[in-house]
Protein backbone atom coordinates (compact mmCIF):
# COMPACT_ATOMS: atom_id res chain seq x y z
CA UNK A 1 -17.61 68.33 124.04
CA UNK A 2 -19.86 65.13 123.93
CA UNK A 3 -22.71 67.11 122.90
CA UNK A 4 -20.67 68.61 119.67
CA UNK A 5 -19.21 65.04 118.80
CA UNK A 6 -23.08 63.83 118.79
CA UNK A 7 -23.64 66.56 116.67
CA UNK A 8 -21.06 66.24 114.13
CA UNK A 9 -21.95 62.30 114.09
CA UNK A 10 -25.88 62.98 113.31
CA UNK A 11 -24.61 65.19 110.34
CA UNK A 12 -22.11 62.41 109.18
CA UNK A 13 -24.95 59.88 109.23
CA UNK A 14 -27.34 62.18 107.47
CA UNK A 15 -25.45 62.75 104.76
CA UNK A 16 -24.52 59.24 104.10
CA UNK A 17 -28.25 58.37 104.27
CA UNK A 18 -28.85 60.81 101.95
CA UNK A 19 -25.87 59.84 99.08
CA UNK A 20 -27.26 56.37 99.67
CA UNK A 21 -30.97 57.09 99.16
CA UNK A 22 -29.40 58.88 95.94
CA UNK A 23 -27.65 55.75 94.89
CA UNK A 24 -30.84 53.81 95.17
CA UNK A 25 -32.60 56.51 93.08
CA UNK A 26 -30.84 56.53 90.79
CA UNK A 27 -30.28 52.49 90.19
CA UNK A 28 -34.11 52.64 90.02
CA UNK A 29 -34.39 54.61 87.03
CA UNK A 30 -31.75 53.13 84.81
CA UNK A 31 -33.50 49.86 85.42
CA UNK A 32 -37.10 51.94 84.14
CA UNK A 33 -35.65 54.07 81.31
CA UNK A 34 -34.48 52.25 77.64
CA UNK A 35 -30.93 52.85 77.28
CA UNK A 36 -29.23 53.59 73.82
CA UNK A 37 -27.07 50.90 72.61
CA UNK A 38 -23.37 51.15 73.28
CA UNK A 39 -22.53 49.90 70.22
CA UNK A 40 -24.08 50.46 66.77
CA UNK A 41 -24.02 46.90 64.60
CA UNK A 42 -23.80 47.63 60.90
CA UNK A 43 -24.88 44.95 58.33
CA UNK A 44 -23.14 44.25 54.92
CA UNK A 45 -25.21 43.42 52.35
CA UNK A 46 -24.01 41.10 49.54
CA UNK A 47 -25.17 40.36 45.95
CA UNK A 48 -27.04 36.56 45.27
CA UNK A 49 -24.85 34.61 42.88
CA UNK A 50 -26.65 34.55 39.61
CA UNK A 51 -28.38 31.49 39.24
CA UNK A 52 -26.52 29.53 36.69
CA UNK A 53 -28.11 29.15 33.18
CA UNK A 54 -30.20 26.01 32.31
CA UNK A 55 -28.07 23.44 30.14
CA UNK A 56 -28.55 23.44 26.70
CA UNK A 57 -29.62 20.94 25.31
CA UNK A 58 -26.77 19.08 22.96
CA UNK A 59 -28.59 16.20 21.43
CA UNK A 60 -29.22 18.39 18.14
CA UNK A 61 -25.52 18.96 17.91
CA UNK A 62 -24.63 14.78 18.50
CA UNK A 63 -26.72 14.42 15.94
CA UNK A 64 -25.19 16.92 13.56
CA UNK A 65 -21.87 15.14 14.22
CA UNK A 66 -23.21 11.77 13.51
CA UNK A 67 -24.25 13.15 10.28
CA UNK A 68 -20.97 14.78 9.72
CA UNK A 69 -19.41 11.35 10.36
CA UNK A 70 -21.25 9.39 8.21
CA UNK A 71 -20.87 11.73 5.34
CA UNK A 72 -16.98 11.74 5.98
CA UNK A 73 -16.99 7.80 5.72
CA UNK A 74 -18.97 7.49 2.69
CA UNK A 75 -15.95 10.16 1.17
CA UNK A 76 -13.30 8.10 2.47
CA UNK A 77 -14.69 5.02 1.29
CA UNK A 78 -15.42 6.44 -2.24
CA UNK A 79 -11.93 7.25 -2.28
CA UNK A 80 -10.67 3.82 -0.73
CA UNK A 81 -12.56 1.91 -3.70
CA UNK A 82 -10.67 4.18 -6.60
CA UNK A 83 -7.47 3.96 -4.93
CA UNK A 84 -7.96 0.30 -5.10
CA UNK A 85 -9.02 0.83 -8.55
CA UNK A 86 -6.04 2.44 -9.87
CA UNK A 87 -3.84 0.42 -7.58
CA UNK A 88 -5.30 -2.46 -9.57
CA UNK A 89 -5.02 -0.97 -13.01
CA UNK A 90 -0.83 -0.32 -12.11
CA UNK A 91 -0.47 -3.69 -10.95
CA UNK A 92 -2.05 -4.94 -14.09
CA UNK A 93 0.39 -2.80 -16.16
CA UNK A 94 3.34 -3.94 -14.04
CA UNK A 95 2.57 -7.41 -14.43
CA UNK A 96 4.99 -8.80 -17.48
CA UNK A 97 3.27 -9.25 -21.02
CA UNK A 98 2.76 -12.64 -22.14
CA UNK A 99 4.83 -13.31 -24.24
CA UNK A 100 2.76 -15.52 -26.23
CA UNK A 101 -0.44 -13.27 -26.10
CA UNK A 102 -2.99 -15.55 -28.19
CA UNK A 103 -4.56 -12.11 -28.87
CA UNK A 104 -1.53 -11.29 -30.35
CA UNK A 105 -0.88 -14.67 -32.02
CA UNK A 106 -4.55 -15.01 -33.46
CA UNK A 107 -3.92 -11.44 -35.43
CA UNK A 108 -0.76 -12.59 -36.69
CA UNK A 109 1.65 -9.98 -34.91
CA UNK A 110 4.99 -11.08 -36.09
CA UNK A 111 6.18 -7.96 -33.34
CA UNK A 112 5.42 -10.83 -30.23
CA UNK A 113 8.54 -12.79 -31.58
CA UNK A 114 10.86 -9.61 -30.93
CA UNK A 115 13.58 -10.98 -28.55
CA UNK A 116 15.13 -14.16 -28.09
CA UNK A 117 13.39 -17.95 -27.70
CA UNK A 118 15.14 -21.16 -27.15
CA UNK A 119 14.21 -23.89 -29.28
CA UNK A 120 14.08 -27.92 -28.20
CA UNK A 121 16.47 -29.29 -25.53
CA UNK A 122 19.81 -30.75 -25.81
CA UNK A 123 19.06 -33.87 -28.30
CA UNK A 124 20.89 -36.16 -30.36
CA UNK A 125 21.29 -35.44 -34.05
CA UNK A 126 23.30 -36.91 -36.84
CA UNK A 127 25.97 -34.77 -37.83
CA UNK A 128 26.68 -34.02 -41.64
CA UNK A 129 30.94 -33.23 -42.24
CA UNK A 130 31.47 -31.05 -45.31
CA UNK A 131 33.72 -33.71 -46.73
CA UNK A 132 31.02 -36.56 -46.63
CA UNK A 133 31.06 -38.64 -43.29
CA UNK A 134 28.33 -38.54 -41.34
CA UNK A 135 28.39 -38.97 -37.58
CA UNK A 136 26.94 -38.89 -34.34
CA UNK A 137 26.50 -35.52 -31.62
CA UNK A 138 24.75 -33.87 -29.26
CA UNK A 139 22.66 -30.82 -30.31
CA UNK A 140 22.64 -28.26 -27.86
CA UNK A 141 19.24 -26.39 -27.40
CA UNK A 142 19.17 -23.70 -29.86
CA UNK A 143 18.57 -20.17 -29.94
CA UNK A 144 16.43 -18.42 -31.85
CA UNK A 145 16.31 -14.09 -31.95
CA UNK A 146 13.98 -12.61 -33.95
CA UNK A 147 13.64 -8.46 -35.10
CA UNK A 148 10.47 -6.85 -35.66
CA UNK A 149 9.16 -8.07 -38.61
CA UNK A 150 9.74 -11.65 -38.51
CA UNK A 151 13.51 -11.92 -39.08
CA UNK A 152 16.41 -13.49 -37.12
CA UNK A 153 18.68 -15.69 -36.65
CA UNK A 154 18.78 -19.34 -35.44
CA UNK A 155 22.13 -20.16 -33.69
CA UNK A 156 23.34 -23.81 -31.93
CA UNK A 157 26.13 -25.71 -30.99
CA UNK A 158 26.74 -29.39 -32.06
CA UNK A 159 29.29 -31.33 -29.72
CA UNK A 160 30.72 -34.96 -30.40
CA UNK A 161 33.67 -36.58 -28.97
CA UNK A 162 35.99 -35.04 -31.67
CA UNK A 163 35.19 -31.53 -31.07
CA UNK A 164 32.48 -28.78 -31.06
CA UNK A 165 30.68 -26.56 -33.54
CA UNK A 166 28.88 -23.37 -33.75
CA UNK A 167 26.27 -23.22 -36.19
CA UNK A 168 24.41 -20.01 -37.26
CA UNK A 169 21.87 -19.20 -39.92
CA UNK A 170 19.30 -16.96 -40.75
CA UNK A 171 15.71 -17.32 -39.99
CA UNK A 172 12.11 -15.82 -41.61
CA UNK A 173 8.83 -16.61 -39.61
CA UNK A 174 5.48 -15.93 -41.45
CA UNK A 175 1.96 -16.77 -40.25
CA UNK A 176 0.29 -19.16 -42.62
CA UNK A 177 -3.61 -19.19 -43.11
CA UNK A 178 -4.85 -21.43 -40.20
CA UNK A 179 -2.86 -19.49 -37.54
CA UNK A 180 0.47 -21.76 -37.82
CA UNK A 181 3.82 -20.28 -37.31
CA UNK A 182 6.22 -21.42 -40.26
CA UNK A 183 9.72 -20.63 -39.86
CA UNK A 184 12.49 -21.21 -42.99
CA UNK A 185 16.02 -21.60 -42.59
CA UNK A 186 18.16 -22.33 -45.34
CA UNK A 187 21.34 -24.76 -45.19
CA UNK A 188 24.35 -23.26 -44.00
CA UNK A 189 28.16 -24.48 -42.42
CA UNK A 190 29.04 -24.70 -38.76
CA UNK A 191 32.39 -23.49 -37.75
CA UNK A 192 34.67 -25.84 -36.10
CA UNK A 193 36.93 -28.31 -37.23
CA UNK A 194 37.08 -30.36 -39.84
CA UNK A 195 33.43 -28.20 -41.44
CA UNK A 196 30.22 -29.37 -40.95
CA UNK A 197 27.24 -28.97 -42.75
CA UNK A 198 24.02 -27.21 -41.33
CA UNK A 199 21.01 -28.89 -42.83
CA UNK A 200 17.91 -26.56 -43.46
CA UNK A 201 14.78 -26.80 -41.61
CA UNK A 202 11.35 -25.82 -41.73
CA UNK A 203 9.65 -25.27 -38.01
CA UNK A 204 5.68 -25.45 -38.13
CA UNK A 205 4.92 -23.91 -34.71
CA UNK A 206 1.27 -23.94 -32.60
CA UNK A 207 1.00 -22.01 -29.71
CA UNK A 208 0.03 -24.02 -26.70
CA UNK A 209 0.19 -21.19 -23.87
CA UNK A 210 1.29 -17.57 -22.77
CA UNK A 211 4.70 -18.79 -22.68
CA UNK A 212 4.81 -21.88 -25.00
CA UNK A 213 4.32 -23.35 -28.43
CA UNK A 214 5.07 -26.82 -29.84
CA UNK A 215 7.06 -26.63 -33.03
CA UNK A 216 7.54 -29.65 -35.76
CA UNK A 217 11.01 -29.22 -37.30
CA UNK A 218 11.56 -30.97 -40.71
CA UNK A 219 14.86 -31.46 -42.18
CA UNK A 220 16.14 -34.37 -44.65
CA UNK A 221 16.97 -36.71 -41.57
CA UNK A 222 13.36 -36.21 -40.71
CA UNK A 223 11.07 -34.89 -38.07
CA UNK A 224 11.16 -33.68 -34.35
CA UNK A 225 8.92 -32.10 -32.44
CA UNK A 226 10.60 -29.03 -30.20
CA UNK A 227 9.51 -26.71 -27.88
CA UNK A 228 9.60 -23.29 -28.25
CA UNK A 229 9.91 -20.96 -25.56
CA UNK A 230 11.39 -17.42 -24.20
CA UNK A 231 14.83 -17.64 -23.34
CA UNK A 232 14.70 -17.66 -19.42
């Protein structure tokens, strides 16, 4: 019985021996033969960004604009300066026309008296009744409106302390030789009450300004000087 148990034992031991010896064997050539890797890597590949383009180069283009500024200003202010021009021309034309234009007065245009003037200031006159008595008043500044060729009327009113009197007459204006205005009016009555008696007068008139002349009026009481001027 021993003897088999021995036996069986030996066997056991044998084999054991021999799967370990095996083992060993076999560690020895894994560690001596290359082994395939387990796992295959793959690579991706990607395309290089394009290098980006050199810059180009702009100063020919500034330069292009400058130009195309400059020539715009010198347009603008070519148009500026004949704005101004005509703005100048309409102002002119706006402005009122004098109404004593010595142009007008050297040629002898009777067509600058068109309109109305006043003549003198309120003065004191003597004042002629149609039934002889002669007194004193107050001459209003008259009024003088003239047509286009020279013809008008002269109108005033004559006050005293007994009442007041229109007067009205016709006038004719004519340029004598040396440039002087001569104005005739004849004799005529002023309404009112009692009648009175509108002397004549002749008005010898130099013009001083655009706007003024200096007339001497001559009547049978005498002279006075009176200014003539547009009716305001």
């Amino acid at each position: 019985m021993v003897a088999r148990w021995s036996a069986w034992l030996g066997t056991l031991l044998t084999g054991l021996m021999l799967v370990l010896l095996t083992l060993i064997a076999s560690w020895g050539l894994r560690a001596c033969t290359p082994v395939g890797a387990a796992v295959t890597v793959s690579t991706l590949e990607t395309q290089a960004t394009p290098a980006s383009p050199p810059a180009a180069d702009s100063t020919g283009l500034l330069k292009t604009s400058l130009s195309d500024a400059q020539a715009d200003g010198s347009t603008l202010r070519t148009q500026l300066a004949s704005l101004q021009d005509d703005l100048k021309k309409k102002a002119d034309q706006c402005k009122p026309a004098a109404p004593l234009a010595a142009e007008r007065w050297d040629k002898k245009d009777l067509g600058l008296l068109k309109g109305c003037w006043q003549l003198g200031h309120d003065a004191p006159v003597a004042h002629h009744f149609a039934n002889g008595p002669t007194g004193k008043a107050t001459a209003k500044a008259g009024q003088i409106c003239f047509g286009d060729n020279g013809t008008g009327t002269h109108e005033q009113t004559i006050v005293d302390p007994g009442g007041t009197w229109h007067c009205k007459a016709p006038l004719t204006a004519s340029f004598a030789n040396d440039g002087t205005l001569i104005a005739k009016q004849p004799a005529g009555t002023c309404e009112g009450a009692p009648p009175a008696i509108w002397a004549a007068v002749q008005l010898a008139c130099r013009r001083v300004s655009d706007t003024t002349a200096l007339c001497q009026g001559v009547d049978k009481d005498g002279r006075v000087d009176l200014e003539f001027r547009r009716v305001p």
